[in-house]
N, C-alpha and C. Protein backbone atom coordinates (compact mmCIF):
# COMPACT_ATOMS: atom_id res chain seq x y z
N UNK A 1 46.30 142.42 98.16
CA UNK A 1 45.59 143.05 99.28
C UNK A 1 44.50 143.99 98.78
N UNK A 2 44.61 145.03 97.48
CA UNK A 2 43.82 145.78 96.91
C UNK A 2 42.72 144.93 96.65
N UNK A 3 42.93 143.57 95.91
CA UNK A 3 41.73 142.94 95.43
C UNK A 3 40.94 142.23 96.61
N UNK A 4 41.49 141.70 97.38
CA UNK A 4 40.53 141.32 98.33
C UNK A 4 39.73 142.36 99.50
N UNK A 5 40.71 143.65 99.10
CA UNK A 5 39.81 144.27 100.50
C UNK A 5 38.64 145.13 99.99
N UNK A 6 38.41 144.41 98.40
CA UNK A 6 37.01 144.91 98.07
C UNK A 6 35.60 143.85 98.77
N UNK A 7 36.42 143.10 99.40
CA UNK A 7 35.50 142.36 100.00
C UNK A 7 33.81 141.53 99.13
N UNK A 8 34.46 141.59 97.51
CA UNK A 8 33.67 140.73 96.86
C UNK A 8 34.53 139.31 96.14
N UNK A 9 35.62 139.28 96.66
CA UNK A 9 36.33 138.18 96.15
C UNK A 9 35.89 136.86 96.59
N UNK A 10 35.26 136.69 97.60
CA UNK A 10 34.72 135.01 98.13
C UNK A 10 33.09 134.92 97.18
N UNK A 11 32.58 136.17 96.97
CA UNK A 11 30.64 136.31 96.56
C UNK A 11 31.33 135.71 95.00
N UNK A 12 32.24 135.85 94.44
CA UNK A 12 32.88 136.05 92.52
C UNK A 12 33.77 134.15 92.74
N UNK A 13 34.27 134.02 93.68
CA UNK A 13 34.48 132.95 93.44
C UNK A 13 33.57 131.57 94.00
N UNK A 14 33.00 132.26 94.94
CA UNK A 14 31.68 131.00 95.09
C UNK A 14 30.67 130.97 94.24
N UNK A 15 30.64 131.59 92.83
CA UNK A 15 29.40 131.69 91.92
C UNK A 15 30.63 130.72 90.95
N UNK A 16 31.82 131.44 91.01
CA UNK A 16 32.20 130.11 89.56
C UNK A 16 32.76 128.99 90.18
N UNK A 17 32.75 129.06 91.44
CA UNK A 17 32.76 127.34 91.83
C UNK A 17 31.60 126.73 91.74
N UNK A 18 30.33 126.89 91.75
CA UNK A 18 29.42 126.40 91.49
C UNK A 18 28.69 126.45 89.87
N UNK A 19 29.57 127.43 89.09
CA UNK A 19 29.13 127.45 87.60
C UNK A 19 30.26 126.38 87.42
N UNK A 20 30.89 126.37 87.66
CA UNK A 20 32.47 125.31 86.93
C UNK A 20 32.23 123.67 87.44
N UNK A 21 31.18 124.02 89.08
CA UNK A 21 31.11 122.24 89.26
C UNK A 21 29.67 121.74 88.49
N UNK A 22 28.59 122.49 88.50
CA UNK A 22 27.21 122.09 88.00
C UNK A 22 27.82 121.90 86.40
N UNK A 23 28.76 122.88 85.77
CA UNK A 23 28.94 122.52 83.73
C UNK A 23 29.03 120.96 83.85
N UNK A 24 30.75 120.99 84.93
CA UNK A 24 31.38 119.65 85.27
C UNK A 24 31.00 118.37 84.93
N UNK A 25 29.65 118.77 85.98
CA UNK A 25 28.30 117.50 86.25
C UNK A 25 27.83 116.90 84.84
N UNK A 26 26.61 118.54 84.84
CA UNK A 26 26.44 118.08 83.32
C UNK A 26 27.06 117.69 81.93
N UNK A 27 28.42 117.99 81.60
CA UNK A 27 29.05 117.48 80.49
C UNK A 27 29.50 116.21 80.50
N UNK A 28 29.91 115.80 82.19
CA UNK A 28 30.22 114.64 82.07
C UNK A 28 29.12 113.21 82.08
N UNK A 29 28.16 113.78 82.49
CA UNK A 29 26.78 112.91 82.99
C UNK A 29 26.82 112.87 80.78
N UNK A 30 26.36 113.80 79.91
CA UNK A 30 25.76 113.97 78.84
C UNK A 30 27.33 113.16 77.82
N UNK A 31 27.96 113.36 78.00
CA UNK A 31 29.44 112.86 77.45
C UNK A 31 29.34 111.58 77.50
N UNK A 32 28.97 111.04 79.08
CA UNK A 32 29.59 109.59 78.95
C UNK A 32 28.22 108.62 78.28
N UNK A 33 27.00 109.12 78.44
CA UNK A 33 26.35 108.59 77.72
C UNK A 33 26.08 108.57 76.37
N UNK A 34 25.99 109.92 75.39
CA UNK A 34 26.39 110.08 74.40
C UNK A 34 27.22 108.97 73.82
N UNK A 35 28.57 108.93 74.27
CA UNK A 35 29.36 107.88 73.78
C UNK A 35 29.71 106.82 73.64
N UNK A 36 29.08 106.50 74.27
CA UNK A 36 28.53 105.02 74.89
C UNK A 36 27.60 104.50 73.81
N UNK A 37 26.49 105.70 73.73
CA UNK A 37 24.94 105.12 72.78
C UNK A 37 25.90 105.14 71.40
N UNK A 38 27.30 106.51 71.00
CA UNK A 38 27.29 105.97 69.36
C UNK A 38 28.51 105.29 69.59
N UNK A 39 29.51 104.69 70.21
CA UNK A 39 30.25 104.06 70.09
C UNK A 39 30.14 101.98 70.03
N UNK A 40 28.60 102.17 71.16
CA UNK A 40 28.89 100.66 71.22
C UNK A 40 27.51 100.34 70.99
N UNK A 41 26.21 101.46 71.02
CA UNK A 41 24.63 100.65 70.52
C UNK A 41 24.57 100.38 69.29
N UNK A 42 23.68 100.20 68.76
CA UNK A 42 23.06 99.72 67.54
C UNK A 42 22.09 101.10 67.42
N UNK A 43 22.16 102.07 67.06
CA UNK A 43 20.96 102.99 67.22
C UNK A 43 21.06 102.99 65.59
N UNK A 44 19.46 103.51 65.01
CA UNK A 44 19.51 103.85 63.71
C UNK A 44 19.92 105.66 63.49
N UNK A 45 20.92 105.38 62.43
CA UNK A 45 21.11 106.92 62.05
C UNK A 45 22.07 107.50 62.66
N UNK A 46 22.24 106.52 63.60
CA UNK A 46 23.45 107.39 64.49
C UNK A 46 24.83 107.92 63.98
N UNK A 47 25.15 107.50 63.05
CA UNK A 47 25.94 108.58 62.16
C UNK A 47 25.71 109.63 62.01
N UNK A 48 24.28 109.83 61.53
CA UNK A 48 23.90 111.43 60.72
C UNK A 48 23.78 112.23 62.28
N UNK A 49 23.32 111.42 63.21
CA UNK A 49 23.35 112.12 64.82
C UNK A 49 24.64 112.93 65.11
N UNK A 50 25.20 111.86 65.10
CA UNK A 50 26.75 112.46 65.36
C UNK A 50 27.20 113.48 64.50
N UNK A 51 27.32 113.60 63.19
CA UNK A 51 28.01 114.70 62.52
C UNK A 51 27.02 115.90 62.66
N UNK A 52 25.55 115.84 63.17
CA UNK A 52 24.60 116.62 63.46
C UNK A 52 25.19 117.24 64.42
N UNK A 53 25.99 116.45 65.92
CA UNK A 53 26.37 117.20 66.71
C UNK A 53 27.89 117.69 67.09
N UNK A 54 28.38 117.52 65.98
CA UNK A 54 29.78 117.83 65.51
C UNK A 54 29.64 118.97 64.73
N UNK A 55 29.03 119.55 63.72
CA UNK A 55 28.33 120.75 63.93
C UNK A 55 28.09 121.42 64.64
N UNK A 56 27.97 121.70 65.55
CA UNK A 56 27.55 122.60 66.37
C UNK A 56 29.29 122.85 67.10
N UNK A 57 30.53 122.16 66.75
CA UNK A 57 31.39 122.69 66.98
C UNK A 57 32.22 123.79 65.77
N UNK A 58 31.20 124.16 65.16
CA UNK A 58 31.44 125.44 63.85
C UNK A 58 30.54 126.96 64.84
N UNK A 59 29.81 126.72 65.32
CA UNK A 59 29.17 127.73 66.23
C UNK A 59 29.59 128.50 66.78
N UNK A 60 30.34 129.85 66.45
CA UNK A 60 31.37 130.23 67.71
C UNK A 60 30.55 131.26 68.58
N UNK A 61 30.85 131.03 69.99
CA UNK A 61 29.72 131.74 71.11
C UNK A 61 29.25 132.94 70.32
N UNK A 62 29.85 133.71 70.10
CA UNK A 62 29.37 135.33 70.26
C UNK A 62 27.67 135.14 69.06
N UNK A 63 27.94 134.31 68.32
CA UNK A 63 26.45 134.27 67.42
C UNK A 63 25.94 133.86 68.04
N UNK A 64 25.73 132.80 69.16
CA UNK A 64 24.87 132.49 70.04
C UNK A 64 24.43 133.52 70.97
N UNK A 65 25.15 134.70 71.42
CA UNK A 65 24.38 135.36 72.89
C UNK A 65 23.32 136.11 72.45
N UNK A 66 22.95 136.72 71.25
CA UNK A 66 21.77 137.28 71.12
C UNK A 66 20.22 136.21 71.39
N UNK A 67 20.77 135.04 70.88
CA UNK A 67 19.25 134.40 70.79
C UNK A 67 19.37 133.81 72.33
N UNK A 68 20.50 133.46 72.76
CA UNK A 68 20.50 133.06 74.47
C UNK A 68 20.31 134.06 75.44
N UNK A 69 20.57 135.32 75.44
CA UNK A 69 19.65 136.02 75.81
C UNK A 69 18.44 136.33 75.64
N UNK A 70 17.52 136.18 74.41
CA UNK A 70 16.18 136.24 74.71
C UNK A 70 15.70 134.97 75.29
N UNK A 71 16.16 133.91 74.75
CA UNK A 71 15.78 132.76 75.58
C UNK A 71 15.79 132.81 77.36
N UNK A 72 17.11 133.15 77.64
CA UNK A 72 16.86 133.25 79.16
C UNK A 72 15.77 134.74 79.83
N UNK A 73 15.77 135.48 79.26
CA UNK A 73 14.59 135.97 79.55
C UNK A 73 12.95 135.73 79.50
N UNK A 74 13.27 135.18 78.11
CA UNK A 74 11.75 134.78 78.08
C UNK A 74 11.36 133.45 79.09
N UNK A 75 12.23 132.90 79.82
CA UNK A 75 12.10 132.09 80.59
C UNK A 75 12.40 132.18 81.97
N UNK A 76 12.80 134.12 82.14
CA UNK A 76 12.86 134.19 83.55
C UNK A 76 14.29 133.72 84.54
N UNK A 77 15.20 133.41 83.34
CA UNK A 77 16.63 133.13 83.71
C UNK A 77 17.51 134.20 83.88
N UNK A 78 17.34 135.13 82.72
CA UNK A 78 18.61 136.03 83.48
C UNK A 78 18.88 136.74 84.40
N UNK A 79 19.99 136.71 85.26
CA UNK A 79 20.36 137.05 86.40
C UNK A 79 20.40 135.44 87.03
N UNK A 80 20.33 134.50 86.65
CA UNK A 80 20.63 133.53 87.51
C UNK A 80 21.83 132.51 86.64
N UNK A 81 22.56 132.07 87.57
CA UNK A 81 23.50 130.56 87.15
C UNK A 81 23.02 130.02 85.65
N UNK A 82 22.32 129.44 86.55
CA UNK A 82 21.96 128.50 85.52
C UNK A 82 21.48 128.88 84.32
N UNK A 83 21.51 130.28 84.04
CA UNK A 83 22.12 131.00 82.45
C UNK A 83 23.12 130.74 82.06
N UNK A 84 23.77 130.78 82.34
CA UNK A 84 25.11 130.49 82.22
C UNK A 84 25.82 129.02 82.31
N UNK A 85 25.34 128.06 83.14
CA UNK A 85 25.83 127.07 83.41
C UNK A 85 25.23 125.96 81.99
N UNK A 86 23.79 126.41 81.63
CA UNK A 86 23.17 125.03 80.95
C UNK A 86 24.16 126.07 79.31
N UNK A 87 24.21 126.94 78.60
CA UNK A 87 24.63 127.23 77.76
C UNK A 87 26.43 126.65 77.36
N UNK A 88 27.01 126.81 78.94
CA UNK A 88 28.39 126.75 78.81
C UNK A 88 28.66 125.18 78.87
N UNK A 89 27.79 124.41 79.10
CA UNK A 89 27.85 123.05 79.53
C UNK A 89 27.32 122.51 77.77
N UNK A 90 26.37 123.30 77.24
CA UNK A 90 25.88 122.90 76.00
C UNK A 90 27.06 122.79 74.90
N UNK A 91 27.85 123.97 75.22
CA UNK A 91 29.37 124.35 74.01
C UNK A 91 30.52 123.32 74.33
N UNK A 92 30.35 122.56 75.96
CA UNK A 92 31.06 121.95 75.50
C UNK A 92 31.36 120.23 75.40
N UNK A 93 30.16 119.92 74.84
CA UNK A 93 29.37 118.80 74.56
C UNK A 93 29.96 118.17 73.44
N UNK A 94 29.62 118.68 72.43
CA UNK A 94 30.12 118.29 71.39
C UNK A 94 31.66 117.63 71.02
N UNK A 95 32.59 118.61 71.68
CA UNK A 95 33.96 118.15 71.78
C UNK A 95 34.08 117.23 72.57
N UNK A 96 33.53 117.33 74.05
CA UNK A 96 33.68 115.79 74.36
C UNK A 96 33.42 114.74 74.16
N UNK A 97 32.51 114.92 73.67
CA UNK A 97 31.84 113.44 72.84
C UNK A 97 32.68 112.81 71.66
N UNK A 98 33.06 113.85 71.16
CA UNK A 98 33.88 113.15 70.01
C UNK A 98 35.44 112.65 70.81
N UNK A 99 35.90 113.58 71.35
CA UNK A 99 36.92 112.94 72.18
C UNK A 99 36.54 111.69 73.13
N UNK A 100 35.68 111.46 73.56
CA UNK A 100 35.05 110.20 74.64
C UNK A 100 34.79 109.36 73.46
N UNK A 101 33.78 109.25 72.56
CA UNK A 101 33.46 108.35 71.38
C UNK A 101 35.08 107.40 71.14
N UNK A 102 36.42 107.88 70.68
CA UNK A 102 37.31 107.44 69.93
C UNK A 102 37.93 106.59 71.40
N UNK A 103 37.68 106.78 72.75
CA UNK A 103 38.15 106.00 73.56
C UNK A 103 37.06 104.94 74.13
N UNK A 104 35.80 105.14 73.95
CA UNK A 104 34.95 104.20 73.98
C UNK A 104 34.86 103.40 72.64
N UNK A 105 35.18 103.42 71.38
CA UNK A 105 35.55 102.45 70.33
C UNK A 105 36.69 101.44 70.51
N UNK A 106 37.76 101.94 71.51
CA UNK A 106 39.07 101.04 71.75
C UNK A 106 38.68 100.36 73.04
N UNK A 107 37.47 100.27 73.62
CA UNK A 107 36.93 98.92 74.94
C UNK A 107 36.24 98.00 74.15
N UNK A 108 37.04 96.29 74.13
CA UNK A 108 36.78 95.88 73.63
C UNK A 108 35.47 95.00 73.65
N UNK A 109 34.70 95.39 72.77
CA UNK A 109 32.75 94.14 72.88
C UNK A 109 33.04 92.74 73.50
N UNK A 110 33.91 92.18 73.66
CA UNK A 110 33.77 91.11 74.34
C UNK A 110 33.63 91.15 75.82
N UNK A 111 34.15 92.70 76.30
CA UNK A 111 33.74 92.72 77.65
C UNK A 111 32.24 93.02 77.87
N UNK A 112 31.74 93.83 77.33
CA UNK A 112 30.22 93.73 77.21
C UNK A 112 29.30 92.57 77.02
N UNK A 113 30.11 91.68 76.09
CA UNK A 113 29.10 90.59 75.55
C UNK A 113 29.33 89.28 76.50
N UNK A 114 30.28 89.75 77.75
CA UNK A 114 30.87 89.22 78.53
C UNK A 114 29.71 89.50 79.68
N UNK A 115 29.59 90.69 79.97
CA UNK A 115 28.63 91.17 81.35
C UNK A 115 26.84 90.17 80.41
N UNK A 116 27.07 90.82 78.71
CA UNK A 116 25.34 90.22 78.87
C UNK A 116 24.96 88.59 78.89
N UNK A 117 25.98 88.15 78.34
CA UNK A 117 25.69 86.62 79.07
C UNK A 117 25.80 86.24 80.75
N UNK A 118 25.99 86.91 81.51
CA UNK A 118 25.94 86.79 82.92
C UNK A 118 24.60 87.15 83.24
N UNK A 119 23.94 87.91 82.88
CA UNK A 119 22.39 88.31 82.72
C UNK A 119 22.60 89.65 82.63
N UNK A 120 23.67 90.68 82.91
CA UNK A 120 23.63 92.28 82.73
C UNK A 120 22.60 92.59 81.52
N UNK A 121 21.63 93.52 82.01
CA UNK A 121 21.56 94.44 80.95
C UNK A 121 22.15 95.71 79.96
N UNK A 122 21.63 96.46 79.25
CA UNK A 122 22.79 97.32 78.57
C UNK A 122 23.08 98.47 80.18
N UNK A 123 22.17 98.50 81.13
CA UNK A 123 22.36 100.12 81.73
C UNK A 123 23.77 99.21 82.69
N UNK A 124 23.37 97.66 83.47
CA UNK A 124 24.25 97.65 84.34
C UNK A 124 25.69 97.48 83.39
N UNK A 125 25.64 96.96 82.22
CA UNK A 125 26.80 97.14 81.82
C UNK A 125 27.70 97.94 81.57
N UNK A 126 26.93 99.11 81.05
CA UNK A 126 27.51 100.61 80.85
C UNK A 126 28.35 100.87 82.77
N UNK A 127 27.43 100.75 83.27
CA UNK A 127 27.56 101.37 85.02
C UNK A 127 29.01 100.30 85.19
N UNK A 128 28.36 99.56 85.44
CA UNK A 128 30.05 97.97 85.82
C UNK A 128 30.85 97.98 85.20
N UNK A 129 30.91 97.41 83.90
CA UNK A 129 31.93 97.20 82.83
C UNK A 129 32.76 98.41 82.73
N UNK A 130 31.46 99.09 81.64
CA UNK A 130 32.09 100.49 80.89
C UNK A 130 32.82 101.94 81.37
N UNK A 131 31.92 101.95 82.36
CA UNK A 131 32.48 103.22 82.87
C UNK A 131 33.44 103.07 83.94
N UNK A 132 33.78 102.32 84.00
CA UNK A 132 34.76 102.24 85.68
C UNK A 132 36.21 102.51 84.49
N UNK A 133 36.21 101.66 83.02
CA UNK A 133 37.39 101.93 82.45
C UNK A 133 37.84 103.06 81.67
N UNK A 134 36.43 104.11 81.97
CA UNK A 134 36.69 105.52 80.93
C UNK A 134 37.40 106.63 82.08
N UNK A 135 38.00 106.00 83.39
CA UNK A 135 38.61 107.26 84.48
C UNK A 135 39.72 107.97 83.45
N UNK A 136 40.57 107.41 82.44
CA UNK A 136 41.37 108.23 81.74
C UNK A 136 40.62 109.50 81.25
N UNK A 137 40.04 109.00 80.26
CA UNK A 137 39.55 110.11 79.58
C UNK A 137 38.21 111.06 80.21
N UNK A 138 37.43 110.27 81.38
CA UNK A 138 37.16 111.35 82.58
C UNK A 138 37.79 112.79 82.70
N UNK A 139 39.52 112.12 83.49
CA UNK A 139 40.41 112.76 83.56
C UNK A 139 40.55 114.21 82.56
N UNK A 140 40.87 114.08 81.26
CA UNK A 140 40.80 115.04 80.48
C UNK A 140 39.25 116.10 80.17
N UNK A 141 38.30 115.26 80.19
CA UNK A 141 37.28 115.77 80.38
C UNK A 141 37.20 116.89 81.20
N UNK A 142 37.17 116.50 82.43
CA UNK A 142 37.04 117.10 83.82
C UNK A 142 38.06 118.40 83.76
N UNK A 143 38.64 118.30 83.30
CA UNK A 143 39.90 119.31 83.34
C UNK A 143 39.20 120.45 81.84
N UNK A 144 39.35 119.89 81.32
CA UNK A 144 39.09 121.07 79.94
C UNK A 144 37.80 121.64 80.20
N UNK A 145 36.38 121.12 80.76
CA UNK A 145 35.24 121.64 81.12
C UNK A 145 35.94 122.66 82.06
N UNK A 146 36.24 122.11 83.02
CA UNK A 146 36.59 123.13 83.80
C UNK A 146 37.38 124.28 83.94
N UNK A 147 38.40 124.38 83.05
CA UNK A 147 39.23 125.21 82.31
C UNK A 147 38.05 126.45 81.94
N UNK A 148 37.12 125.77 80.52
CA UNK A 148 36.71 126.78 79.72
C UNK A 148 35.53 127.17 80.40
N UNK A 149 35.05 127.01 81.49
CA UNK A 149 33.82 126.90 82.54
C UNK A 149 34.41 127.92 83.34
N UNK A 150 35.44 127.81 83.82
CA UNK A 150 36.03 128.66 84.86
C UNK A 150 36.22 130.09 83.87
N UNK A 151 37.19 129.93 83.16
CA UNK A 151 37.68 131.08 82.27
C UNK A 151 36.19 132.00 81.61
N UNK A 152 35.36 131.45 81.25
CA UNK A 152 34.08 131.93 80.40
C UNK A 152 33.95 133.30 81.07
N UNK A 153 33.59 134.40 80.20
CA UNK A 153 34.07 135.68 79.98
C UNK A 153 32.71 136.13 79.73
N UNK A 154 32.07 135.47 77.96
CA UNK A 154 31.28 136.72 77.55
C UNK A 154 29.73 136.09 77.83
N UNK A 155 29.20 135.29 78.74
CA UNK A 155 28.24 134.47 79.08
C UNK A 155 27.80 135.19 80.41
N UNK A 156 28.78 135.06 81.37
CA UNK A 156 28.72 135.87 82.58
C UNK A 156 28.24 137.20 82.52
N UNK A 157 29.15 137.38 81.67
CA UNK A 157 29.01 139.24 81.39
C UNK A 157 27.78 139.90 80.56
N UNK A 158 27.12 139.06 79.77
CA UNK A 158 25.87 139.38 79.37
C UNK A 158 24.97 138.60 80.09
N UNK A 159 24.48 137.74 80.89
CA UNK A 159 23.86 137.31 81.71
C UNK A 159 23.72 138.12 82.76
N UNK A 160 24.80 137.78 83.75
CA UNK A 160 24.64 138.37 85.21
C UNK A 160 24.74 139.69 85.22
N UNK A 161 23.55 140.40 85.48
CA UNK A 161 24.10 141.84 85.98
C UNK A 161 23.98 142.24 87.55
N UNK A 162 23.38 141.08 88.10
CA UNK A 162 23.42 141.59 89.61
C UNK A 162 24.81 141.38 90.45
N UNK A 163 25.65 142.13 90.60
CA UNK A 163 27.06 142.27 91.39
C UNK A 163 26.89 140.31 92.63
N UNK A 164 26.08 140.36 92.84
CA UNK A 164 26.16 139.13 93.42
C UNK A 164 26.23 138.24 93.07
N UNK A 165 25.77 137.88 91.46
CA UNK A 165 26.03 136.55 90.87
C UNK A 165 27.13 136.46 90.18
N UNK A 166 27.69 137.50 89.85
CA UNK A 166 28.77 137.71 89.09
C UNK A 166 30.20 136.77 89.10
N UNK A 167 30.70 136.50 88.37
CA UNK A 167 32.38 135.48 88.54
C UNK A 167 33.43 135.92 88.85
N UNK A 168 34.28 135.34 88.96
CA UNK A 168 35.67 135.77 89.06
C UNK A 168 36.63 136.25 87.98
N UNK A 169 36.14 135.90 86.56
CA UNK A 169 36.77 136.31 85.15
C UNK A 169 35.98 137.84 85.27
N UNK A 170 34.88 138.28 86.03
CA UNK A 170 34.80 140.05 85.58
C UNK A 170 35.38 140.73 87.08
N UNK A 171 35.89 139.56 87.40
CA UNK A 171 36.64 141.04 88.77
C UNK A 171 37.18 141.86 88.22
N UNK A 172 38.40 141.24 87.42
CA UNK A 172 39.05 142.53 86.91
C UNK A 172 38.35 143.71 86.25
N UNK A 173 37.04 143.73 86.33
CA UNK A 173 36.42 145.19 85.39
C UNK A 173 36.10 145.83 87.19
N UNK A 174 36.12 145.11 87.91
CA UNK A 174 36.02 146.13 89.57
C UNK A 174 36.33 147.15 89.31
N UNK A 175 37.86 147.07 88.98
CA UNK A 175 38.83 148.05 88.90
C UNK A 175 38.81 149.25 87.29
N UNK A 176 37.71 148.84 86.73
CA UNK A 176 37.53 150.04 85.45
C UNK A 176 36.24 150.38 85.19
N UNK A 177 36.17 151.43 85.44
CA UNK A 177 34.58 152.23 85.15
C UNK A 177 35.14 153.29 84.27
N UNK A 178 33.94 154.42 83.89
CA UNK A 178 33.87 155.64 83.65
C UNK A 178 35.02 156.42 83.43
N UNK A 179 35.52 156.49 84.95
CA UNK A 179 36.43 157.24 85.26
C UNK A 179 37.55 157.07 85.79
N UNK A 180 37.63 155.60 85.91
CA UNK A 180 38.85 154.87 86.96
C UNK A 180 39.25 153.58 85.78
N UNK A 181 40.87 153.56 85.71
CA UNK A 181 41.26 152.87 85.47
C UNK A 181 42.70 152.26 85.87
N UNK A 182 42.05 151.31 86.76
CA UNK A 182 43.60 150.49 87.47
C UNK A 182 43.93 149.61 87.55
N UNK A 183 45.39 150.02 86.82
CA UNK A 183 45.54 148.40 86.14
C UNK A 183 46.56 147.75 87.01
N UNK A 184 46.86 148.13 88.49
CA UNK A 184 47.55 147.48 89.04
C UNK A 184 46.29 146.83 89.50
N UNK A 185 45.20 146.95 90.26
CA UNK A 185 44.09 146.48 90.79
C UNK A 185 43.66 145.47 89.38
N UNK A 186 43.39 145.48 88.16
CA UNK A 186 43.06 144.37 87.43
C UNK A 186 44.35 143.47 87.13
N UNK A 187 45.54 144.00 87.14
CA UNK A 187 46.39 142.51 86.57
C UNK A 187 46.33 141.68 88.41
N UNK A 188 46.23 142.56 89.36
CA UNK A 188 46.53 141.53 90.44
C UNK A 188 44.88 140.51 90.68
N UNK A 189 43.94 141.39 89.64
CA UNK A 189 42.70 140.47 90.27
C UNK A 189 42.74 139.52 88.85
N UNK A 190 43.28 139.59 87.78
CA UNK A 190 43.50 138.55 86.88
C UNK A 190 44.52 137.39 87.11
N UNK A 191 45.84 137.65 88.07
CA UNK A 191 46.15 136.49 88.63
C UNK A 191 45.39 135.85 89.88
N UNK A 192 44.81 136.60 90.55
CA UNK A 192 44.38 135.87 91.51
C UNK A 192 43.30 134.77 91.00
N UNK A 193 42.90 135.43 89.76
CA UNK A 193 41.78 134.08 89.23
C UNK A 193 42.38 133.18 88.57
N UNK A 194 43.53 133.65 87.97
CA UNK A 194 43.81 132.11 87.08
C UNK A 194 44.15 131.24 88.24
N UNK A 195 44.97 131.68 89.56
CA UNK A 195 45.80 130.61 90.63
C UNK A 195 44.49 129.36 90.57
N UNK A 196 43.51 129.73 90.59
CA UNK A 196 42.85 127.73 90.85
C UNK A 196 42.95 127.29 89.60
N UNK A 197 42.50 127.84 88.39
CA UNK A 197 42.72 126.67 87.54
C UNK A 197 44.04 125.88 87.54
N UNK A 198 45.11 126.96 87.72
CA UNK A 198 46.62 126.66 87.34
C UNK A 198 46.81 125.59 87.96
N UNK A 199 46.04 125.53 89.76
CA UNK A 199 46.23 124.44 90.60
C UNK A 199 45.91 123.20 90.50
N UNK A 200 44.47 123.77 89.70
CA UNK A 200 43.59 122.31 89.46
C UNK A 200 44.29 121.24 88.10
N UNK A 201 44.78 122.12 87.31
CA UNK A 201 45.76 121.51 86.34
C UNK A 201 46.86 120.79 86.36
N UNK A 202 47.37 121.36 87.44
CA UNK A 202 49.02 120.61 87.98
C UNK A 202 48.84 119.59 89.04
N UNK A 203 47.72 119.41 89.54
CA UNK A 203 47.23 118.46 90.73
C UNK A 203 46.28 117.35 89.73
N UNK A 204 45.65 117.79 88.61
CA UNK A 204 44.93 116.41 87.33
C UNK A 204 45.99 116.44 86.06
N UNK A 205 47.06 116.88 86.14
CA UNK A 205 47.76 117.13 85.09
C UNK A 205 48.00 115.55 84.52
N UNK A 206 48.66 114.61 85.20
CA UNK A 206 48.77 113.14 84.79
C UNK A 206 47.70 112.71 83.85
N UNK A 207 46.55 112.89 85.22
CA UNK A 207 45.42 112.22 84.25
C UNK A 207 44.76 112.72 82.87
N UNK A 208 44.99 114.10 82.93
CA UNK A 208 44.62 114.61 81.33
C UNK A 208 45.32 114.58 80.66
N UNK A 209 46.97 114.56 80.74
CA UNK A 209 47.57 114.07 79.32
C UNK A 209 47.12 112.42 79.27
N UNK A 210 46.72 111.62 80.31
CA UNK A 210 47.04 110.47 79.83
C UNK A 210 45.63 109.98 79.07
N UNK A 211 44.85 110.65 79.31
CA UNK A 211 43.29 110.63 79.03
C UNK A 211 43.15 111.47 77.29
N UNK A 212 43.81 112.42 77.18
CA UNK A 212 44.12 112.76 76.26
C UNK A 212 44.99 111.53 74.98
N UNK A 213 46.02 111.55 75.51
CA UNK A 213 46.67 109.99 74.55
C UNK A 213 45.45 109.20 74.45
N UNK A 214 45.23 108.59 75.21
CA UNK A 214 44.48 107.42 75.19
C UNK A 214 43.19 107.79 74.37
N UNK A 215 42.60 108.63 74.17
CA UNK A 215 41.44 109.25 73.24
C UNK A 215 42.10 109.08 71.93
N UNK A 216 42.87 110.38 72.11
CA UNK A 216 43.73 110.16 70.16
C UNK A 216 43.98 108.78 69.48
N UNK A 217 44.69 107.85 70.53
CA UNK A 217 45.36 106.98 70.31
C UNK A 217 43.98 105.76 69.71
N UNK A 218 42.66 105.49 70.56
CA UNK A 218 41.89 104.76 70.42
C UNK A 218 40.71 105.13 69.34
């Protein structure tokens, strides 16, 4: 009752429902193609591509916010989303791809080489064939973006400073300034934020362990 009758709890969770569905979008739109181009094209180099962007899972955020903050300024971003959304969607690229890659290697080329003798090209094949059989590992996708999308802490917090764009991971600082510190008011506004992920987990829970196996496994 303390946390909501600050009457910013719907403004904090309608900014990370829309930071957690736009990452969503983009990781999964950039994931499934990614894996697709190094699992089943012919591209040149695409090895050295890939461990190029497997690298970038040695990066750990906090060395990134100095230069992502001047970037979003010098471009007139900070204080908005989409500071936050194209950076947090960028970190978690890399991992999916490599997790999507090892389940797009186990669909077997004869179904492809199946659609291109019918006349498919590579895009309708990817669209028909390919992707209707990656809903497993979707599944896991969708869930872990959204996990570390939802949860994201130090992106928000050096980005947004206008109280209106702000998320639901800094409610709990509502409750600590200067001179006030209450920690019945932050542990009750720290559960109230985890309750959706927890929900969204136990309602896709099937599909991300099984999307999960099926990655490792392929």
């Amino acid at each position: 009752a303390k946390v909501f009758a600050t009457g910013i709890v719907h403004v904090y969770f309608l900014n990370s429902i829309i930071i957690a569905a736009s990452t969503i979008a983009l990781v999964y739109v950039c994931t499934m193609l990614a894996a697709f181009g190094f699992a089943k094209l012919r591209i040149a180099g695409k090895e050295i591509w890939f461990w190029l962007l497997l690298v970038a899972l040695t990066m750990p955020e906090a060395v990134l916010l100095t230069p992502l903050f001047v970037t979003a300024s010098r471009f007139d971003m900070y204080n908005e989303l989409i500071a936050v959304i194209l950076p947090l969607a960028a970190l978690q690229v890399p991992f999916t791809v490599l997790l999507a890659r090892s389940f797009f290697n186990g669909i077997p080329n004869e179904l492809m080489e199946a659609g291109r003798i019918d006349g498919a090209n590579v895009v309708r094949v990817f669209w028909h064939i390919v992707l209707p059989l990656t809903r497993p590992i979707a599944g896991a996708i969708v869930v872990l973006t959204l996990i570390n999308s939802w949860n994201a802490y130090l992106l928000p917090l050096l980005m947004l400073n206008d109280p209106s764009k702000q998320v639901v991971t800094l409610l709990p600082t509502f409750f600590m300034s200067q001179y006030t510190n209450d920690q019945t008011g932050v542990l009750a506004a720290a559960v109230i934020t985890a309750v959706p992920v927890i929900a969204a987990y136990l309602l896709l829970q099937r599909s991300f362990e099984r999307g999960l196996a099926a990655g490792a496994l392929k």
